[in-house]
C-alpha atoms as a PDB file:
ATOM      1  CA  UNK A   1      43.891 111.533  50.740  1.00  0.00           C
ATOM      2  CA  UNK A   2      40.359 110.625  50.127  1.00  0.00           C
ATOM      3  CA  UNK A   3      37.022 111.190  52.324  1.00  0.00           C
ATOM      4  CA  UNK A   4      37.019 107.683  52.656  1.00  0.00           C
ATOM      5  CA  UNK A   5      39.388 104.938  53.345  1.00  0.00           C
ATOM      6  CA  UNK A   6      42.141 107.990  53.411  1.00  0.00           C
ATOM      7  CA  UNK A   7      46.044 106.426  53.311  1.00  0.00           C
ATOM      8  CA  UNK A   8      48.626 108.697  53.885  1.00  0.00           C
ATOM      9  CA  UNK A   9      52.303 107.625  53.368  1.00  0.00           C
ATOM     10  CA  UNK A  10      54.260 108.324  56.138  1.00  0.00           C
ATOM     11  CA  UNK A  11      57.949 107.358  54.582  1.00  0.00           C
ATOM     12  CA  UNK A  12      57.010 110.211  51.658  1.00  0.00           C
ATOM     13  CA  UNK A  13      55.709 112.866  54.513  1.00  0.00           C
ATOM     14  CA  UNK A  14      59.143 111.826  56.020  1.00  0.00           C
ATOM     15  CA  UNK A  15      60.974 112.153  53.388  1.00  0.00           C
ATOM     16  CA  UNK A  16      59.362 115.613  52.207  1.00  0.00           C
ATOM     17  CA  UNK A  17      59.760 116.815  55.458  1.00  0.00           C
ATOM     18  CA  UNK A  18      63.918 116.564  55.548  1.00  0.00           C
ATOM     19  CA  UNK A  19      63.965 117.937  52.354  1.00  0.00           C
ATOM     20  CA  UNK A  20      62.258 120.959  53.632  1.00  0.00           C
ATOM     21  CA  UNK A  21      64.366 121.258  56.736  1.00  0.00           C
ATOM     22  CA  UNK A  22      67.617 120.329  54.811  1.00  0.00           C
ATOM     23  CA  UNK A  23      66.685 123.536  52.640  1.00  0.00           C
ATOM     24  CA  UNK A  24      66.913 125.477  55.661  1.00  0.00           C
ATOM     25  CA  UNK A  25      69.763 128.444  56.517  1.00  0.00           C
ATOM     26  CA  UNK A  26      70.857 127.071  60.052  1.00  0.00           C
ATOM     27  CA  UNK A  27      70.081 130.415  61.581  1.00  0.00           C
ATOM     28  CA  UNK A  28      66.180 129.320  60.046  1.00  0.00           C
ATOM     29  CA  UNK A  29      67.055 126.176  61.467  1.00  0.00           C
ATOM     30  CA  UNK A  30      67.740 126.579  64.741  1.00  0.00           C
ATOM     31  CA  UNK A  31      64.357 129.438  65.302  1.00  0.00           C
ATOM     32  CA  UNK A  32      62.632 126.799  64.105  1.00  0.00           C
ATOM     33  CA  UNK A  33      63.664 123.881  66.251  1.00  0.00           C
ATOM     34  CA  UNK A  34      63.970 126.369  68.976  1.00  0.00           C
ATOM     35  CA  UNK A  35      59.920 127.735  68.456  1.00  0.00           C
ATOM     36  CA  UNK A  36      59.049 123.846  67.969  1.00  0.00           C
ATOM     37  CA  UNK A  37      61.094 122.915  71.486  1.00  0.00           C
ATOM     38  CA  UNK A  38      59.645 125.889  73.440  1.00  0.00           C
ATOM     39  CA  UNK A  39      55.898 124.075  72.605  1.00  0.00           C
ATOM     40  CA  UNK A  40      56.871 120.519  73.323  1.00  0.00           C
ATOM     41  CA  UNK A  41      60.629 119.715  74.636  1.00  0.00           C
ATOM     42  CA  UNK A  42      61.281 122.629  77.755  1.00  0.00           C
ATOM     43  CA  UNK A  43      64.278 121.229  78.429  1.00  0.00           C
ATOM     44  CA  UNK A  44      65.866 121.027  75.213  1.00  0.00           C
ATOM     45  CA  UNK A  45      64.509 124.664  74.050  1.00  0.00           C
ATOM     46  CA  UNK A  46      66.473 126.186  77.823  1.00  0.00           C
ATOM     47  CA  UNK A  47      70.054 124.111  76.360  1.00  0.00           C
ATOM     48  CA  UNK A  48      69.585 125.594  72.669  1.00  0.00           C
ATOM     49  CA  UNK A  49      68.257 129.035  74.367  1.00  0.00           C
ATOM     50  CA  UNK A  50      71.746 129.097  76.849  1.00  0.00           C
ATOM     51  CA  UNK A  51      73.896 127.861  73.767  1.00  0.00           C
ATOM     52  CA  UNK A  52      73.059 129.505  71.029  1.00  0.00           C
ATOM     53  CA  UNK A  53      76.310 129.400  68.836  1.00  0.00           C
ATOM     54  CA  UNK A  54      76.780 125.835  69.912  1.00  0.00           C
ATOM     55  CA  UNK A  55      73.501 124.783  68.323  1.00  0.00           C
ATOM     56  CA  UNK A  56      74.416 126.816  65.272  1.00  0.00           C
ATOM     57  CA  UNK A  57      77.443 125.181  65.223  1.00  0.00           C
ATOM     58  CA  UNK A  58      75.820 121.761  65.601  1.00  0.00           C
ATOM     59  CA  UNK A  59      73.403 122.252  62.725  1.00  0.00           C
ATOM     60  CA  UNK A  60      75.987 123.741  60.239  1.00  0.00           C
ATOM     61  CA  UNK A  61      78.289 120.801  60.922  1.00  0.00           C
ATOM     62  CA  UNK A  62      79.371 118.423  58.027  1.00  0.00           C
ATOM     63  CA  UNK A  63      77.662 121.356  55.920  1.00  0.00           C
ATOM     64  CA  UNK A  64      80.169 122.963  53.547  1.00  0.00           C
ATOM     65  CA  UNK A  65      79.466 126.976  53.654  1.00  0.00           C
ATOM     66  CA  UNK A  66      76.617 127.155  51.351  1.00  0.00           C
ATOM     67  CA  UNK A  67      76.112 123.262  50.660  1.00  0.00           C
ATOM     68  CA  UNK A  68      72.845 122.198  51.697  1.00  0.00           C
ATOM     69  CA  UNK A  69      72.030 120.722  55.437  1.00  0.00           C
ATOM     70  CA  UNK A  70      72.691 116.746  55.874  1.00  0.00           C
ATOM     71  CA  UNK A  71      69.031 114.924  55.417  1.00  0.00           C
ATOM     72  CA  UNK A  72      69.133 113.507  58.486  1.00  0.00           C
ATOM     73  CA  UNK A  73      66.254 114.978  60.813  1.00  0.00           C
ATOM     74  CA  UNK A  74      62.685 114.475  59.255  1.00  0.00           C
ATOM     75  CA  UNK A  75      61.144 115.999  62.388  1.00  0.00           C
ATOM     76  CA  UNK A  76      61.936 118.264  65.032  1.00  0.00           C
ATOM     77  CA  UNK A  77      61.179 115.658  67.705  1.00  0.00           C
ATOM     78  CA  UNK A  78      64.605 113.715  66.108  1.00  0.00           C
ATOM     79  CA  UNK A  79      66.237 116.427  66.799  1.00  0.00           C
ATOM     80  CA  UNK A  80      67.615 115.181  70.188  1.00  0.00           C
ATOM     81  CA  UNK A  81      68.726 112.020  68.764  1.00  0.00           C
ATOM     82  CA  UNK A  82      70.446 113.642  65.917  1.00  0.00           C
ATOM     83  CA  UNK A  83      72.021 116.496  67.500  1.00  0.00           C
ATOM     84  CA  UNK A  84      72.094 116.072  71.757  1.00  0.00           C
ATOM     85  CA  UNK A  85      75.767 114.644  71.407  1.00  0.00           C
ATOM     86  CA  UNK A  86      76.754 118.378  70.984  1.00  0.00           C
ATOM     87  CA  UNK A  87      75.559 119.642  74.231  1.00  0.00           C
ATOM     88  CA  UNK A  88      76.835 118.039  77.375  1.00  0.00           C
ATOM     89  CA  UNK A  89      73.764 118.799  79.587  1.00  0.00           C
ATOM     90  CA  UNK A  90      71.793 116.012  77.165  1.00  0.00           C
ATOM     91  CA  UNK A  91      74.971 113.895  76.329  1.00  0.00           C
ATOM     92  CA  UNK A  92      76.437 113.143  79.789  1.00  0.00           C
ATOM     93  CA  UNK A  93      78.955 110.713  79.772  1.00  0.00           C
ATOM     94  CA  UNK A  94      81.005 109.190  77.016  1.00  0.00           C
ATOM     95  CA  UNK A  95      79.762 105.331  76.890  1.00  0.00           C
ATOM     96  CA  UNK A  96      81.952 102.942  79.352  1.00  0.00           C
ATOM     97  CA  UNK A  97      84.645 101.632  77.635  1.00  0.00           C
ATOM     98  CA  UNK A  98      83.378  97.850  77.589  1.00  0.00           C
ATOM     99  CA  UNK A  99      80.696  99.026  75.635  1.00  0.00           C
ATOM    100  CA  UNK A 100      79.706  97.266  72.603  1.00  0.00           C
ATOM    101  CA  UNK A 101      80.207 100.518  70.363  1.00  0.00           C
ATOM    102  CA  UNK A 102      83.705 100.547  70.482  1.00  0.00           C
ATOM    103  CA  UNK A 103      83.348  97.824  68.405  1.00  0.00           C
ATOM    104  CA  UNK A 104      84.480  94.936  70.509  1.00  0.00           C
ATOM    105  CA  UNK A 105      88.281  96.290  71.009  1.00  0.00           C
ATOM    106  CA  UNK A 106      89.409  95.588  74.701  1.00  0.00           C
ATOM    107  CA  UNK A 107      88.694  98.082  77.064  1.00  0.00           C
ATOM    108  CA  UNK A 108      92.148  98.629  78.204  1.00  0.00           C
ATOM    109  CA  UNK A 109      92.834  99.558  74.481  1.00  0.00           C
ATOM    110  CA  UNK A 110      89.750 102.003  74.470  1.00  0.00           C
ATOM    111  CA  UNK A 111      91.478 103.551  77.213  1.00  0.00           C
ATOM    112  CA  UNK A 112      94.913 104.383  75.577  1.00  0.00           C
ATOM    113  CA  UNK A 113      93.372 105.147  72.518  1.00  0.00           C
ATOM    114  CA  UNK A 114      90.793 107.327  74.316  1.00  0.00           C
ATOM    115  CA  UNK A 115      93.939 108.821  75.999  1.00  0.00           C
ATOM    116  CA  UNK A 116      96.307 109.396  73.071  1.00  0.00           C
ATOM    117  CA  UNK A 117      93.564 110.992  71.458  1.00  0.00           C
ATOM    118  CA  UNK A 118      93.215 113.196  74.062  1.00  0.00           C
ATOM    119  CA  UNK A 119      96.738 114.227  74.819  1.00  0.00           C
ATOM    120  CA  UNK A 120      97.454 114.975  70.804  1.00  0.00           C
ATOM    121  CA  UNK A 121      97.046 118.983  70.155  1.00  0.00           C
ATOM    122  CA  UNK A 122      93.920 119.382  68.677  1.00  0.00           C
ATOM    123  CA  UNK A 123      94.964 120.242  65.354  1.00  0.00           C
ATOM    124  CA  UNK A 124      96.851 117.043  65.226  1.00  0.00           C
ATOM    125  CA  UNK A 125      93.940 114.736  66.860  1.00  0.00           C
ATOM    126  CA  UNK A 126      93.263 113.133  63.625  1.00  0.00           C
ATOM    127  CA  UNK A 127      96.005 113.823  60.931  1.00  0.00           C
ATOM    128  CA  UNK A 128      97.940 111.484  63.616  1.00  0.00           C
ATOM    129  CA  UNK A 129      95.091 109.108  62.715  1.00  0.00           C
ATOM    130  CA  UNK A 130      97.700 106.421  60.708  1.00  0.00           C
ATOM    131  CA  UNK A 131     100.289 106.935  63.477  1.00  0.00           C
ATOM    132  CA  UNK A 132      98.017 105.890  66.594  1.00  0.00           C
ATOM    133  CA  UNK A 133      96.539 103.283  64.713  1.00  0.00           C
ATOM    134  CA  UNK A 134      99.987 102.101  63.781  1.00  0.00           C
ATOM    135  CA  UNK A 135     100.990 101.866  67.454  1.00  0.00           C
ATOM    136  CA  UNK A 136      97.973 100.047  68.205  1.00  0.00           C
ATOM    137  CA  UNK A 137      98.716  97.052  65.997  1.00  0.00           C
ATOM    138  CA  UNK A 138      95.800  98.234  63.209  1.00  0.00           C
ATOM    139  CA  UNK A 139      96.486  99.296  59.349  1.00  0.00           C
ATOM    140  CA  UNK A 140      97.846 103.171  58.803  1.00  0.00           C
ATOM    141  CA  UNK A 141      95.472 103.254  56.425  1.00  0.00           C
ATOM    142  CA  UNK A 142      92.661 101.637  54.367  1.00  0.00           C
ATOM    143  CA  UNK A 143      94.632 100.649  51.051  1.00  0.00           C
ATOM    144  CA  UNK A 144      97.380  98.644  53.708  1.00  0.00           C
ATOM    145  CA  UNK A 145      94.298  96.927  54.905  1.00  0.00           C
ATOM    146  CA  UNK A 146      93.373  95.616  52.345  1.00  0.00           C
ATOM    147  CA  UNK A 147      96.546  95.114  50.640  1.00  0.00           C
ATOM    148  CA  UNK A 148      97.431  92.807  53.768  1.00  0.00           C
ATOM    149  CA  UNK A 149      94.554  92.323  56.162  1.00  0.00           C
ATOM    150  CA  UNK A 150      96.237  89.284  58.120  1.00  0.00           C
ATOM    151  CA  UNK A 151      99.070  91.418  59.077  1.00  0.00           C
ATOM    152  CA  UNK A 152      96.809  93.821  61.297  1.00  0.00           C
ATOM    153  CA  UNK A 153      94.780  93.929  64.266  1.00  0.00           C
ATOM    154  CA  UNK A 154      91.855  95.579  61.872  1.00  0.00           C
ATOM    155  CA  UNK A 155      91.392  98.354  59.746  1.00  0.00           C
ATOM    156  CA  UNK A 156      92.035 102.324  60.985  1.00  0.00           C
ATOM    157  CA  UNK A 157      88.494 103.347  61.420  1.00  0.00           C
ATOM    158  CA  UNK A 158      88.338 101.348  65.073  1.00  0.00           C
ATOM    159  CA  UNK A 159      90.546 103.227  66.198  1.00  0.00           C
ATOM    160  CA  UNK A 160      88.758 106.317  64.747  1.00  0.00           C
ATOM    161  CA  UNK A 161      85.687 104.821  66.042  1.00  0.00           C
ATOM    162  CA  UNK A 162      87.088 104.957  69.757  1.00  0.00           C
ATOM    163  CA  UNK A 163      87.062 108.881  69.517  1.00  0.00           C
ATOM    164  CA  UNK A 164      83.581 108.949  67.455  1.00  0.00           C
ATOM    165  CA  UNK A 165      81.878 106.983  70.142  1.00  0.00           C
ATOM    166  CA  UNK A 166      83.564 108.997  73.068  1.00  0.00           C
ATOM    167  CA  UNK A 167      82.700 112.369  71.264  1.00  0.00           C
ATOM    168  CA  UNK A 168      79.026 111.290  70.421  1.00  0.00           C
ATOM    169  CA  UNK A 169      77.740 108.039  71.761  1.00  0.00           C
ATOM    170  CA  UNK A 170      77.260 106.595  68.715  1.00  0.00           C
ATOM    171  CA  UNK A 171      78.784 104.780  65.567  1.00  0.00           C
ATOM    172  CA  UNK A 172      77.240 106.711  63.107  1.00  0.00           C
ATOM    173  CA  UNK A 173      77.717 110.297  63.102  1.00  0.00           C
ATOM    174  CA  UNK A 174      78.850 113.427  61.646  1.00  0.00           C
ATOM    175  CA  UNK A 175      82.306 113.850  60.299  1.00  0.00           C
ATOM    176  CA  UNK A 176      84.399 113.156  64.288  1.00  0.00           C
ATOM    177  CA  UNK A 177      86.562 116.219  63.044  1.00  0.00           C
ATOM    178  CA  UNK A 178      83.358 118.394  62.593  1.00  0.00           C
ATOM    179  CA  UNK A 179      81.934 117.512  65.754  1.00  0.00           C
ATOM    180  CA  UNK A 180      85.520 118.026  67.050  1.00  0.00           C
ATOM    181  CA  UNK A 181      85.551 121.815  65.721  1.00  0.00           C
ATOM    182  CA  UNK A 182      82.448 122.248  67.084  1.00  0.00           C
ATOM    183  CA  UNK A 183      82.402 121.268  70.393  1.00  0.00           C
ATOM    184  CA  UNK A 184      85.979 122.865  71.195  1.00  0.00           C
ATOM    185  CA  UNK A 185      88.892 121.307  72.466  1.00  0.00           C
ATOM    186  CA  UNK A 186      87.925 121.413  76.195  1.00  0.00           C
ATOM    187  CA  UNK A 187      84.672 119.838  75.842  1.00  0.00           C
ATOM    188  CA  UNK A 188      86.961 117.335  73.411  1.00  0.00           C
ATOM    189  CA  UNK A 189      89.501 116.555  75.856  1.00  0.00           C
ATOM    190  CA  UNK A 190      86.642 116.438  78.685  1.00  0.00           C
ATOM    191  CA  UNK A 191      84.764 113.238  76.799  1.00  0.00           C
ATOM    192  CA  UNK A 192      88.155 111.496  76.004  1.00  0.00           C
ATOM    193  CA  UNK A 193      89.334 111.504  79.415  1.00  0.00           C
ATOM    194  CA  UNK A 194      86.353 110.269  81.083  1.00  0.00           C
ATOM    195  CA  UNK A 195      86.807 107.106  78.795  1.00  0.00           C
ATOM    196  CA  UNK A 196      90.580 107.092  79.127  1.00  0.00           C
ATOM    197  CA  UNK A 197      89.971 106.845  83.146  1.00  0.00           C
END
């Protein structure tokens, strides 16, 4: 930065700010979002405030013991966007299941995969992966997709994406087994039934 004409590159502040965040403990973490959302988000500092572990849970996930933190909040104001799927007073409601991020399968089939899903024990949710998908008409797994793609309804990760999207609203997001863990199998089944019906 200069005294005049000062530029300041916002995709390298962004980018040096996840670094610095991803270098964080979660325990650092979370007093730090949790400082930052008493000053600016009240609502979002009361949920992390009432659940604690959860949000410790939340900010460890897809994080190996030790590894570093996923780079994927560059300020704390992201941090809903990133992270709200984990507590059900900001998530709500799984998405309807005509919506668009089920990635076009019929609703009816969002529904029985939503509710296989949910009746599997929880250790077997997604080691049963090939079998449900199997059942449904798609590949058990990627290498028979592509082997023979005409001979399947699609590839194995729609029908993964059914419990992703039910689990946290969105396409993209941390390992669904992760985000399984954490949450906990009631919360789990809870968001799978309401799409199941």
């Amino acid at each position: 930065m200069r005294p005049s004409g000062p530029l300041l590159d916002l995709p390298k502040l962004h980018s040096l700010s996840r670094e610095f965040i991803a270098s964080l403990t979660p325990d650092a973490l979370y007093g730090q979002l949790l400082a930052w959302a008493e000053e600016y988000d009240t609502e979002l500092a009361s949920v992390l405030a009432h659940h604690e572990e959860l949000a410790l849970a939340a900010v460890a996930t897809g994080r190996p013991e030790g590894a570093p933190a996923r780079k994927d909040l560059e300020r704390w104001s992201c941090s809903r966007d990133r992270y709200g799927f984990f507590f059900a007073e900001l998530f709500g409601r799984p998405p309807a299941p005509g919506d668009d991020r089920y990635g076009g399968l019929p609703e009816d089939q969002v529904r029985s995969v939503a509710s296989e899903f949910a009746s599997l024990s929880f250790e077997k949710r997604y080691t049963n992966l090939g079998e449900l998908a199997g059942r449904h008409g798609f590949a058990p797994d990627t290498a028979s997709w592509r082997w023979d793609p005409n001979r399947w309804a699609g590839p194995p990760r729609l029908i993964a994406n059914v419990a992703r999207v039910a689990l946290t609203g969105a396409t993209r997001s941390p390992d669904p087994v992760a985000v399984a863990r954490a949450l906990g199998r009631d919360e789990v089944v809870r968001r799978l039934t309401a799409v199941a019906g």
